[in-house]
Protein backbone atom coordinates (compact mmCIF):
# COMPACT_ATOMS: atom_id res chain seq x y z
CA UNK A 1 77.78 97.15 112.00
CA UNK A 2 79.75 94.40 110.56
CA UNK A 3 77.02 91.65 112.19
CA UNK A 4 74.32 93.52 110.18
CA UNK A 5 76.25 92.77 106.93
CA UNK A 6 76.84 89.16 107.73
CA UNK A 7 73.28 88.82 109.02
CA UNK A 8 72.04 89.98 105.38
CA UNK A 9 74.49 88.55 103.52
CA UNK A 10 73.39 85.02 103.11
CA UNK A 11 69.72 85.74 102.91
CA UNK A 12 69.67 89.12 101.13
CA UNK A 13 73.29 89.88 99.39
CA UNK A 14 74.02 86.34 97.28
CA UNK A 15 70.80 86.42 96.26
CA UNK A 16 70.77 89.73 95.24
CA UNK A 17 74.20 89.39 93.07
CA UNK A 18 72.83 85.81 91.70
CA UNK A 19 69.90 88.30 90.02
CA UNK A 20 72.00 91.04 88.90
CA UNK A 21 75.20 88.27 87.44
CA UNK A 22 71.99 86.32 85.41
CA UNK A 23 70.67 89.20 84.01
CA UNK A 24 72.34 90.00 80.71
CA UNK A 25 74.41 93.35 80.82
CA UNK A 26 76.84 93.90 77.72
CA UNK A 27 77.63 97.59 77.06
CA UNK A 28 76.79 97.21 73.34
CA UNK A 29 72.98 95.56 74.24
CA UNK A 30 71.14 98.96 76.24
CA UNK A 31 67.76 97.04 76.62
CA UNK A 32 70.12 94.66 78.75
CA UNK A 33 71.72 96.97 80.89
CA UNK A 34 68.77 99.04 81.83
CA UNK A 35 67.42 95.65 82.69
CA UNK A 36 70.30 95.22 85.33
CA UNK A 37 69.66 98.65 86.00
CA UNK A 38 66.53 98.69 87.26
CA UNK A 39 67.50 95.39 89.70
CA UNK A 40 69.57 98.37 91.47
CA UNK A 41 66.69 100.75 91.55
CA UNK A 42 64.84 98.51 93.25
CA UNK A 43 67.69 97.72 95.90
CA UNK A 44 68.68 101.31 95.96
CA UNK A 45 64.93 102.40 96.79
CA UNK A 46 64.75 99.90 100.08
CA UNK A 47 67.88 101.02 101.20
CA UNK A 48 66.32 104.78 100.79
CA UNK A 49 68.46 106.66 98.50
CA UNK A 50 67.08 108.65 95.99
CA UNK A 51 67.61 108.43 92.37
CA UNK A 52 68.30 110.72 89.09
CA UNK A 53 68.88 109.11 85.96
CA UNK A 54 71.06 110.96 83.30
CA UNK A 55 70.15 109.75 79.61
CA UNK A 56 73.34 108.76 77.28
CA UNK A 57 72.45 111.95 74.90
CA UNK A 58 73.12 109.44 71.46
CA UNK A 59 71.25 106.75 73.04
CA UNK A 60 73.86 104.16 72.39
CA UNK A 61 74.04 103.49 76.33
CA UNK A 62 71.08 102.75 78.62
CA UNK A 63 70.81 105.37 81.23
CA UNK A 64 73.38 106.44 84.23
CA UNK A 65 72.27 106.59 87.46
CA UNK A 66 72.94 108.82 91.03
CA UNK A 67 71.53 107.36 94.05
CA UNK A 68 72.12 109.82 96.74
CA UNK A 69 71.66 109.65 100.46
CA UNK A 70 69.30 112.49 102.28
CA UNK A 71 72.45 114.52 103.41
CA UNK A 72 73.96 114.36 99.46
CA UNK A 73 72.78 117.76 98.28
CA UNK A 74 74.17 119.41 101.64
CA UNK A 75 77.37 120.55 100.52
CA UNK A 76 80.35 118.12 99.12
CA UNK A 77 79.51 114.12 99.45
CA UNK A 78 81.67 110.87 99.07
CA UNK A 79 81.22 109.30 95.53
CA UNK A 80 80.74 105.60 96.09
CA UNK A 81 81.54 104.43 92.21
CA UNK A 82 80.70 101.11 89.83
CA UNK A 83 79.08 100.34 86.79
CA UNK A 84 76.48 98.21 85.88
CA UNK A 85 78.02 97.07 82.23
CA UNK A 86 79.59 93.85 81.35
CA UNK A 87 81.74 93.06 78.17
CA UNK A 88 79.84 89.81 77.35
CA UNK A 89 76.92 89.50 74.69
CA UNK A 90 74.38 87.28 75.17
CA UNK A 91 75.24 85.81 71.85
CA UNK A 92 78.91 84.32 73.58
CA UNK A 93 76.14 82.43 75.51
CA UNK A 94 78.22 82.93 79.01
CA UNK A 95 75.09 83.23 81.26
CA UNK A 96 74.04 82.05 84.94
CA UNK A 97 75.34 82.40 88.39
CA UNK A 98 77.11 78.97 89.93
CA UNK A 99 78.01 78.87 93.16
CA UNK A 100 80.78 76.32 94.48
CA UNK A 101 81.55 77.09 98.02
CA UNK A 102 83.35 80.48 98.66
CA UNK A 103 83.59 80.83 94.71
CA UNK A 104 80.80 82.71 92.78
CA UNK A 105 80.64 82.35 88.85
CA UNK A 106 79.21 84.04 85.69
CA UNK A 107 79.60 86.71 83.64
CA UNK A 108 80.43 90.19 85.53
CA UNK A 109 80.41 88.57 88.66
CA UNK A 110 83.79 90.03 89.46
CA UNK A 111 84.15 92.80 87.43
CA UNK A 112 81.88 94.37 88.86
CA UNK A 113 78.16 93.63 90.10
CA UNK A 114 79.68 92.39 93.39
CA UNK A 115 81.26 95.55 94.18
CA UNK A 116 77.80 97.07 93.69
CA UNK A 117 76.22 94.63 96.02
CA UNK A 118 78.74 95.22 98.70
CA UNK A 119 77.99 99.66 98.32
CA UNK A 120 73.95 98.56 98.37
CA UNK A 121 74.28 96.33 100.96
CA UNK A 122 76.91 98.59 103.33
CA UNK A 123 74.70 101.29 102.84
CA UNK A 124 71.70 98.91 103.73
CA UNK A 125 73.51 97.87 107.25
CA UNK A 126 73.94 101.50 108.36
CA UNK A 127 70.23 102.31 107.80
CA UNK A 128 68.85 98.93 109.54
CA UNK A 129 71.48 99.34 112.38
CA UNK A 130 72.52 103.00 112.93
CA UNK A 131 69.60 104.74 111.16
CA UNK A 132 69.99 107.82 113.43
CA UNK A 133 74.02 108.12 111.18
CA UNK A 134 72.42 106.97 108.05
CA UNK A 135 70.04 110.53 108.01
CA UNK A 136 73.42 112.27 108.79
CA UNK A 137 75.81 110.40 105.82
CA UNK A 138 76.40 112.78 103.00
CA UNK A 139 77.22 110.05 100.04
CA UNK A 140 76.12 109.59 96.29
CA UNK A 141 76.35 106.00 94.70
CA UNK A 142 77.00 106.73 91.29
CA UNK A 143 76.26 103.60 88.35
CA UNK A 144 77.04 104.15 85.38
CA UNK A 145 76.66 102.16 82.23
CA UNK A 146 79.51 102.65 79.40
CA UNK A 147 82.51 102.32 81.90
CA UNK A 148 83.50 98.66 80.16
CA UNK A 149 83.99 101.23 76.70
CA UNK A 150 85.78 103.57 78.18
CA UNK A 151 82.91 105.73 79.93
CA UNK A 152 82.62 107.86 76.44
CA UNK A 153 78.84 109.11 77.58
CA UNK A 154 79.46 109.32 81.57
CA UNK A 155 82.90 111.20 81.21
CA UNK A 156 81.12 114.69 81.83
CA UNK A 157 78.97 113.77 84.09
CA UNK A 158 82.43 113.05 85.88
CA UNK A 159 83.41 116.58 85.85
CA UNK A 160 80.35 117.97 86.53
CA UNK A 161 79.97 115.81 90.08
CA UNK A 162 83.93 116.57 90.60
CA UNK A 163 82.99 120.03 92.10
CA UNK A 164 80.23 118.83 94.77
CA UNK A 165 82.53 115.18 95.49
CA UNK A 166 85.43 115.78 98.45
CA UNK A 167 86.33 111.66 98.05
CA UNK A 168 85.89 108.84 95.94
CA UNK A 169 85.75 105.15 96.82
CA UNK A 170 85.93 102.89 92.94
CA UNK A 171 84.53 99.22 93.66
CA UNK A 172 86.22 98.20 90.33
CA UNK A 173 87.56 93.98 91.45
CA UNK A 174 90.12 93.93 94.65
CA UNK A 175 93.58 92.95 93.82
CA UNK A 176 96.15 90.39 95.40
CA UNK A 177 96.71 90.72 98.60
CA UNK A 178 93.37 92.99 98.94
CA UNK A 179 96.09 95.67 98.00
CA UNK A 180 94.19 98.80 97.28
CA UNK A 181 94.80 100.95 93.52
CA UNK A 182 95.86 104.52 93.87
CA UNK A 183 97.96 104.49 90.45
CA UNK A 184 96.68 103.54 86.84
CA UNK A 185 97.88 104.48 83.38
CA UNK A 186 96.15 106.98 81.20
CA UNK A 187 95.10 105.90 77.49
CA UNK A 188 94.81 106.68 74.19
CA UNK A 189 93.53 105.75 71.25
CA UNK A 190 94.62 106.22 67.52
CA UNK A 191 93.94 106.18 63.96
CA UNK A 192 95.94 107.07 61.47
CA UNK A 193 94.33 106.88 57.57
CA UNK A 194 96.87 106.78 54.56
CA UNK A 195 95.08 108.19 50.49
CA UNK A 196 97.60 106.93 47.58
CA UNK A 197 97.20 106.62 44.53
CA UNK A 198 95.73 103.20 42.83
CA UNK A 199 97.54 101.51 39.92
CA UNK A 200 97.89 98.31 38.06
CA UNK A 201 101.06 96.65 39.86
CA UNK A 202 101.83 94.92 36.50
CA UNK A 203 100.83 97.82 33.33
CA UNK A 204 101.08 101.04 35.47
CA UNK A 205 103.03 100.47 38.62
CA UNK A 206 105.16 103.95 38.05
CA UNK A 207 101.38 105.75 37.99
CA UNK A 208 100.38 104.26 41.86
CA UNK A 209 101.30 105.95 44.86
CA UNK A 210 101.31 102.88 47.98
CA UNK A 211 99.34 103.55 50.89
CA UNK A 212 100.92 100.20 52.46
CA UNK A 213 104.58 101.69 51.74
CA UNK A 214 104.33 104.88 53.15
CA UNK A 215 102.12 103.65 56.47
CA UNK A 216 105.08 101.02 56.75
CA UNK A 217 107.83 104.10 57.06
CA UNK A 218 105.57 105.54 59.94
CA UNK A 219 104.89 102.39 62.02
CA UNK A 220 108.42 102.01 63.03
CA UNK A 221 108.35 105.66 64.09
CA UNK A 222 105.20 105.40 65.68
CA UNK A 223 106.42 102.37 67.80
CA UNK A 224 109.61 104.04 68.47
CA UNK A 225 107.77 106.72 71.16
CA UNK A 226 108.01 103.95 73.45
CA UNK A 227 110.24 104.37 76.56
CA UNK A 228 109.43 101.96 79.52
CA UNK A 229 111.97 104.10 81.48
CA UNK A 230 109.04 107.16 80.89
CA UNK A 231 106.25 104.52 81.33
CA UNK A 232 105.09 105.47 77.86
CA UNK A 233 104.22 102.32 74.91
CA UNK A 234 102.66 102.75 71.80
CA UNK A 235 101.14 99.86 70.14
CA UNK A 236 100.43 99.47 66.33
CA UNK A 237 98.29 96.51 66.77
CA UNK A 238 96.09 96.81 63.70
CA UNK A 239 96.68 97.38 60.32
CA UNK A 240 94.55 97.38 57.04
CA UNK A 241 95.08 98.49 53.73
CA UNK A 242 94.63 97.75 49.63
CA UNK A 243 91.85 96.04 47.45
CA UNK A 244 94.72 92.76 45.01
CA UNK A 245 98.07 91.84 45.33
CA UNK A 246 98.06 92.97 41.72
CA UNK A 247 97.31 96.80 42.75
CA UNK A 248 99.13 99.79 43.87
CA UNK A 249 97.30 100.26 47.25
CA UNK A 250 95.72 103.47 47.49
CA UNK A 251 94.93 102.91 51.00
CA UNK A 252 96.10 101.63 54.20
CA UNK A 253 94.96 102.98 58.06
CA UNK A 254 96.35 101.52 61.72
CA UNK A 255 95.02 101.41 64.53
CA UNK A 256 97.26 102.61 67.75
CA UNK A 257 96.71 101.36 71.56
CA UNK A 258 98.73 103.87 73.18
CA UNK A 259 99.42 104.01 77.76
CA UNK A 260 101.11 106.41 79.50
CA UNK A 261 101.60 107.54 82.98
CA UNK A 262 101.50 110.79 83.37
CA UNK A 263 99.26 113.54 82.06
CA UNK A 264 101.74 115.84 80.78
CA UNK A 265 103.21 112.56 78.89
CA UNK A 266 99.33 111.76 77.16
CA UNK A 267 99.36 115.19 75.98
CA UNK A 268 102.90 115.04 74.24
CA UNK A 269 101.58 111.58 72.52
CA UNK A 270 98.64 113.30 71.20
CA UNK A 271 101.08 116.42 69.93
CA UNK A 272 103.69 114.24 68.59
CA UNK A 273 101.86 111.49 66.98
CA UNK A 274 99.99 114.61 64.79
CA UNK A 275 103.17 115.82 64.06
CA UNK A 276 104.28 112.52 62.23
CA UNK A 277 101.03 112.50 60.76
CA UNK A 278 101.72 115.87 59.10
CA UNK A 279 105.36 115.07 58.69
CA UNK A 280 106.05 111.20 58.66
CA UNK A 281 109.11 110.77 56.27
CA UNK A 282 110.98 113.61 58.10
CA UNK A 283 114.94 112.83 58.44
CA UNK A 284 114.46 109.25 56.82
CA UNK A 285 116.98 108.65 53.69
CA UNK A 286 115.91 106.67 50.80
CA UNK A 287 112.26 107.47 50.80
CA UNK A 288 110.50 107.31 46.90
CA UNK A 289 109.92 110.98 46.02
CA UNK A 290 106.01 110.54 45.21
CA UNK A 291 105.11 109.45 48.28
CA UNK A 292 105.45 113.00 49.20
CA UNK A 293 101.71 112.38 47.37
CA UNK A 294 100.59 110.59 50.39
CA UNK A 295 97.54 111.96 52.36
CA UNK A 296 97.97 111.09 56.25
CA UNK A 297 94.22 111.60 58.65
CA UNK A 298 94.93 111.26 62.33
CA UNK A 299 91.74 110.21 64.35
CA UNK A 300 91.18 109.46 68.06
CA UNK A 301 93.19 110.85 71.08
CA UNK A 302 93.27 110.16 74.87
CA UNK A 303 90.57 108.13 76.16
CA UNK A 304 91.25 108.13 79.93
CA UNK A 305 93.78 110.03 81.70
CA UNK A 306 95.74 108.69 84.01
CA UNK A 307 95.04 107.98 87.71
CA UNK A 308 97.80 109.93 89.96
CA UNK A 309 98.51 109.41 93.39
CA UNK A 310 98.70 112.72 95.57
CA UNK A 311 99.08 112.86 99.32
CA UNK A 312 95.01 113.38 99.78
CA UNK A 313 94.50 110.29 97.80
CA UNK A 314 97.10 108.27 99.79
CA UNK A 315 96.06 109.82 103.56
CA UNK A 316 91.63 107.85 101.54
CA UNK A 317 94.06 104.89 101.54
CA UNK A 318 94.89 105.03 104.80
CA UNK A 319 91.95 105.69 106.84
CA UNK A 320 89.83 102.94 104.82
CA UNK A 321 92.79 100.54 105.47
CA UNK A 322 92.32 100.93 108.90
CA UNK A 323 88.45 99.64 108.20
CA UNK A 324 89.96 96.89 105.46
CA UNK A 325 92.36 95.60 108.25
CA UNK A 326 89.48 95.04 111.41
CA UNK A 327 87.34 93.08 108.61
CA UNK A 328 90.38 90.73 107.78
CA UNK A 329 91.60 92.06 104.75
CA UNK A 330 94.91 92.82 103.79
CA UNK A 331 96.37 96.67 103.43
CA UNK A 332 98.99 98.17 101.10
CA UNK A 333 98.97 99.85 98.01
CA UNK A 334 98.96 97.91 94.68
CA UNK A 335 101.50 98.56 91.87
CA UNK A 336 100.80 100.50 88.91
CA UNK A 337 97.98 99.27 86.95
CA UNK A 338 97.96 99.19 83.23
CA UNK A 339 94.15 99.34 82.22
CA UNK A 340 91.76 102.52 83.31
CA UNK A 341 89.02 102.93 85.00
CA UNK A 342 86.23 105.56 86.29
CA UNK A 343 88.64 106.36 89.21
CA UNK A 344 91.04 107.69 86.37
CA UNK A 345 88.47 110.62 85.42
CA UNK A 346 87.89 111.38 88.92
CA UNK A 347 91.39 112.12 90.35
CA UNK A 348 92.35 113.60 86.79
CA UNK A 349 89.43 116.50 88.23
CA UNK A 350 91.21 116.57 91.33
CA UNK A 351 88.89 114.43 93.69
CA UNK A 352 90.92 111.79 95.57
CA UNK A 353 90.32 108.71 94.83
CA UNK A 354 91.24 105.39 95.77
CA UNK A 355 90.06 102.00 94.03
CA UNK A 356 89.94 97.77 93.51
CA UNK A 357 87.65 98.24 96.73
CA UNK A 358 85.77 94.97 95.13
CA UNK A 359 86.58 91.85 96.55
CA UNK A 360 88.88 89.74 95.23
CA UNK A 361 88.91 87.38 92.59
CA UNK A 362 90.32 86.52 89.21
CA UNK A 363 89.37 86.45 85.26
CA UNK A 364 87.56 88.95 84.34
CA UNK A 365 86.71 89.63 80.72
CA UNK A 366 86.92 86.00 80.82
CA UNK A 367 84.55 82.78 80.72
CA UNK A 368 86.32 81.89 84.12
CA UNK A 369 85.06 84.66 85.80
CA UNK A 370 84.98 84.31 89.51
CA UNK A 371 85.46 86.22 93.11
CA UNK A 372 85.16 85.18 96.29
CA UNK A 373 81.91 85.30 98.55
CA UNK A 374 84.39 85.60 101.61
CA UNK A 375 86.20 88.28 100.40
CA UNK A 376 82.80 90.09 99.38
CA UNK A 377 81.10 89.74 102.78
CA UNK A 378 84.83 91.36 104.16
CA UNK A 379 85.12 94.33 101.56
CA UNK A 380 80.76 94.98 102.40
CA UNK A 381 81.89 95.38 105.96
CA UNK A 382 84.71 97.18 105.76
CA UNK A 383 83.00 99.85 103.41
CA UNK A 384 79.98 100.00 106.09
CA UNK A 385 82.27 101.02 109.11
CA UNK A 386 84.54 103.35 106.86
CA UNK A 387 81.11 105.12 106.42
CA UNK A 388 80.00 105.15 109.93
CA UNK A 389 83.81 106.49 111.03
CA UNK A 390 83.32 109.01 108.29
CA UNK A 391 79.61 109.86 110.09
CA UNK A 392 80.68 110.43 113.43
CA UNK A 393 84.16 112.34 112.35
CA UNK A 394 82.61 114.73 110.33
């Protein structure tokens, strides 16, 4: 199995990722994306899965997509997980695919159309080599195309594959050490919109109630929710407010980044942060009576819960590590990882889940955006023989 992926992956994988990094794929640009889509129909097709496409209902986002195997709709499959998207524009002009050696370049190129080649072309290798276990391989490959804005269109169609998915493998980029993610912080995001009263600072200042003054009492409370000891921060990292220098503000909003690691911890955010909202000079001394006047909004909440690990997502670990380690790639589990990712909605509906099955590299969401054609070709055959042990196990 692992000579069929190195036998393709010269002539068939590089070029296939060299297509899918040049073509354009930014979250925000649809036309784009369902370009970059449709390279993975085509690859998805010769490797003979089937395909459903599941339209983003607001039509912000160019279609999802579920390639499944013949044996999918028997029962529970494995999800095999990525997303097409990229966060660059075509107007940043970052474009192209460079190769220099072992290092492959361009936009997305880590994060994450190589861990799609590597599912494709794993998948690919089992059907050309052991077509007789490829009929018999329950498995969905599931693309989706909003997972670089937090997944806001594909997060039900999350829950409603949880119930037929036993296991998920998350091809998001591999981390040092090829150590593999079983932990990552939930998020949440906030705003919080403050109505005064406008007033001439220098004729009528008495008259104005100040947006800017009373959002300025809640910030530091708002920041205080952080404890590191919890794993809980809240971030005020934007604020806006007021028309002149020379006018009572009569409005001011902030916008809150807020990470936690544990579910039961997002939910108290989202409790406690409308609380202040509907209380937010509570127990402070000092505070101008008329800004009792002061109309808080809250807006937002959690956008990804957290990624847990439970002993059925550490025993996935282990029996791909055993795979991971016979294709030269390190083993271990990775430390807790702040940002989210599609493996986060998954194991929050109680499939286990393991990811950063990608292969390694570093930069993304950066113009230095690279991973390693080595590491690729490793993580490709380690994924093919994980699915053959699953096969013939089963």
């Amino acid at each position: 199995m692992r000579e069929a992926v190195r036998s393709a992956f010269e002539s068939e994988q590089v070029p296939f990722l060299k297509a899918l990094v040049e073509q354009p794929s930014c979250t925000r640009e649809p036309e784009d994306v369902e370009a970059a889509a449709q390279l993975v129909d085509a690859m998805a097709a010769r490797v003979g899965l089937s395909r459903e496409l599941v339209p983003d209902p607001s039509g912000r986002f160019a279609a999802h997509r579920i390639y499944a195997t013949p044996r999918a709709s028997e029962g529970k499959a494995l999800a095999l997980v990525g997303h097409v998207d990229t966060v660059f524009p075509r107007a940043m002009g970052f474009s192209g695919f460079l190769r220099e050696g072992d290092v492959a370049r361009g936009p997305g190129v880590l994060d994450m159309k190589s861990g799609l080649s590597a599912i494709l072309f794993a998948l690919s290798a089992i059907r050309d080599a052991a077509p007789e276990l490829f009929a018999h391989l329950a498995a969905r490959f599931v693309c989706v195309s909003d997972e670089e804005v937090g997944s806001p269109s594909s997060a039900p169609l999350w829950k409603k594959l949880a119930a037929s998915t036993d296991a998920a493998l998350v091809f998001e980029a591999g981390r040092t050490e090829d150590k593999i993610v079983t932990r990552r912080k939930g998020g949440a995001v906030f705003t919080i919109e403050v109505r005064g009263t406008a007033a001439h600072a220098g004729n009528r200042h008495a008259e104005g109630v100040s947006a800017i003054h009373g959002l300025a009492l809640l910030v530091a409370r708002l920041e205080a929710l952080t404890d590191y000891a919890r794993g809980v921060t809240v971030n005020v990292g934007l604020i806006e407010g007021g028309t002149a220098k020379n006018t009572v503000p009569d409005r001011a909003r902030c916008e809150i980044d807020a990470r936690f690691v544990r579910a039961e911890d997002g939910a108290w955010l989202d409790q406690t942060i409308a609380s202040l909202a509907r209380d937010p000079f509570a127990g402070l001394e000092g505070v101008p009576a008329k800004l009792a006047a002061l109309a808080f909004t809250v807006g937002g909440g959690i956008t990804r819960p957290p990624m847990e690990a439970t002993d059925a997502s550490q025993a996935l670990r282990l029996a791909y590590e055993k795979h991971a380690s016979l294709a030269g790639l390190g083993t271990g589990e990775a430390p807790l990882q702040g940002g989210g990712s599609d493996a986060s909605l998954l194991a929050a509906c109680g499939v286990p889940s393991i990811d950063g099955l990608g292969p390694y590299g570093q930069h993304f969401h950066e113009r230095e955006e690279w991973c390693s054609l080595e590491s690729l070709k490793k993580r490709t055959e380690a994924l093919a023989t994980f699915l053959i042990d699953r096969v013939t196990l089963s």
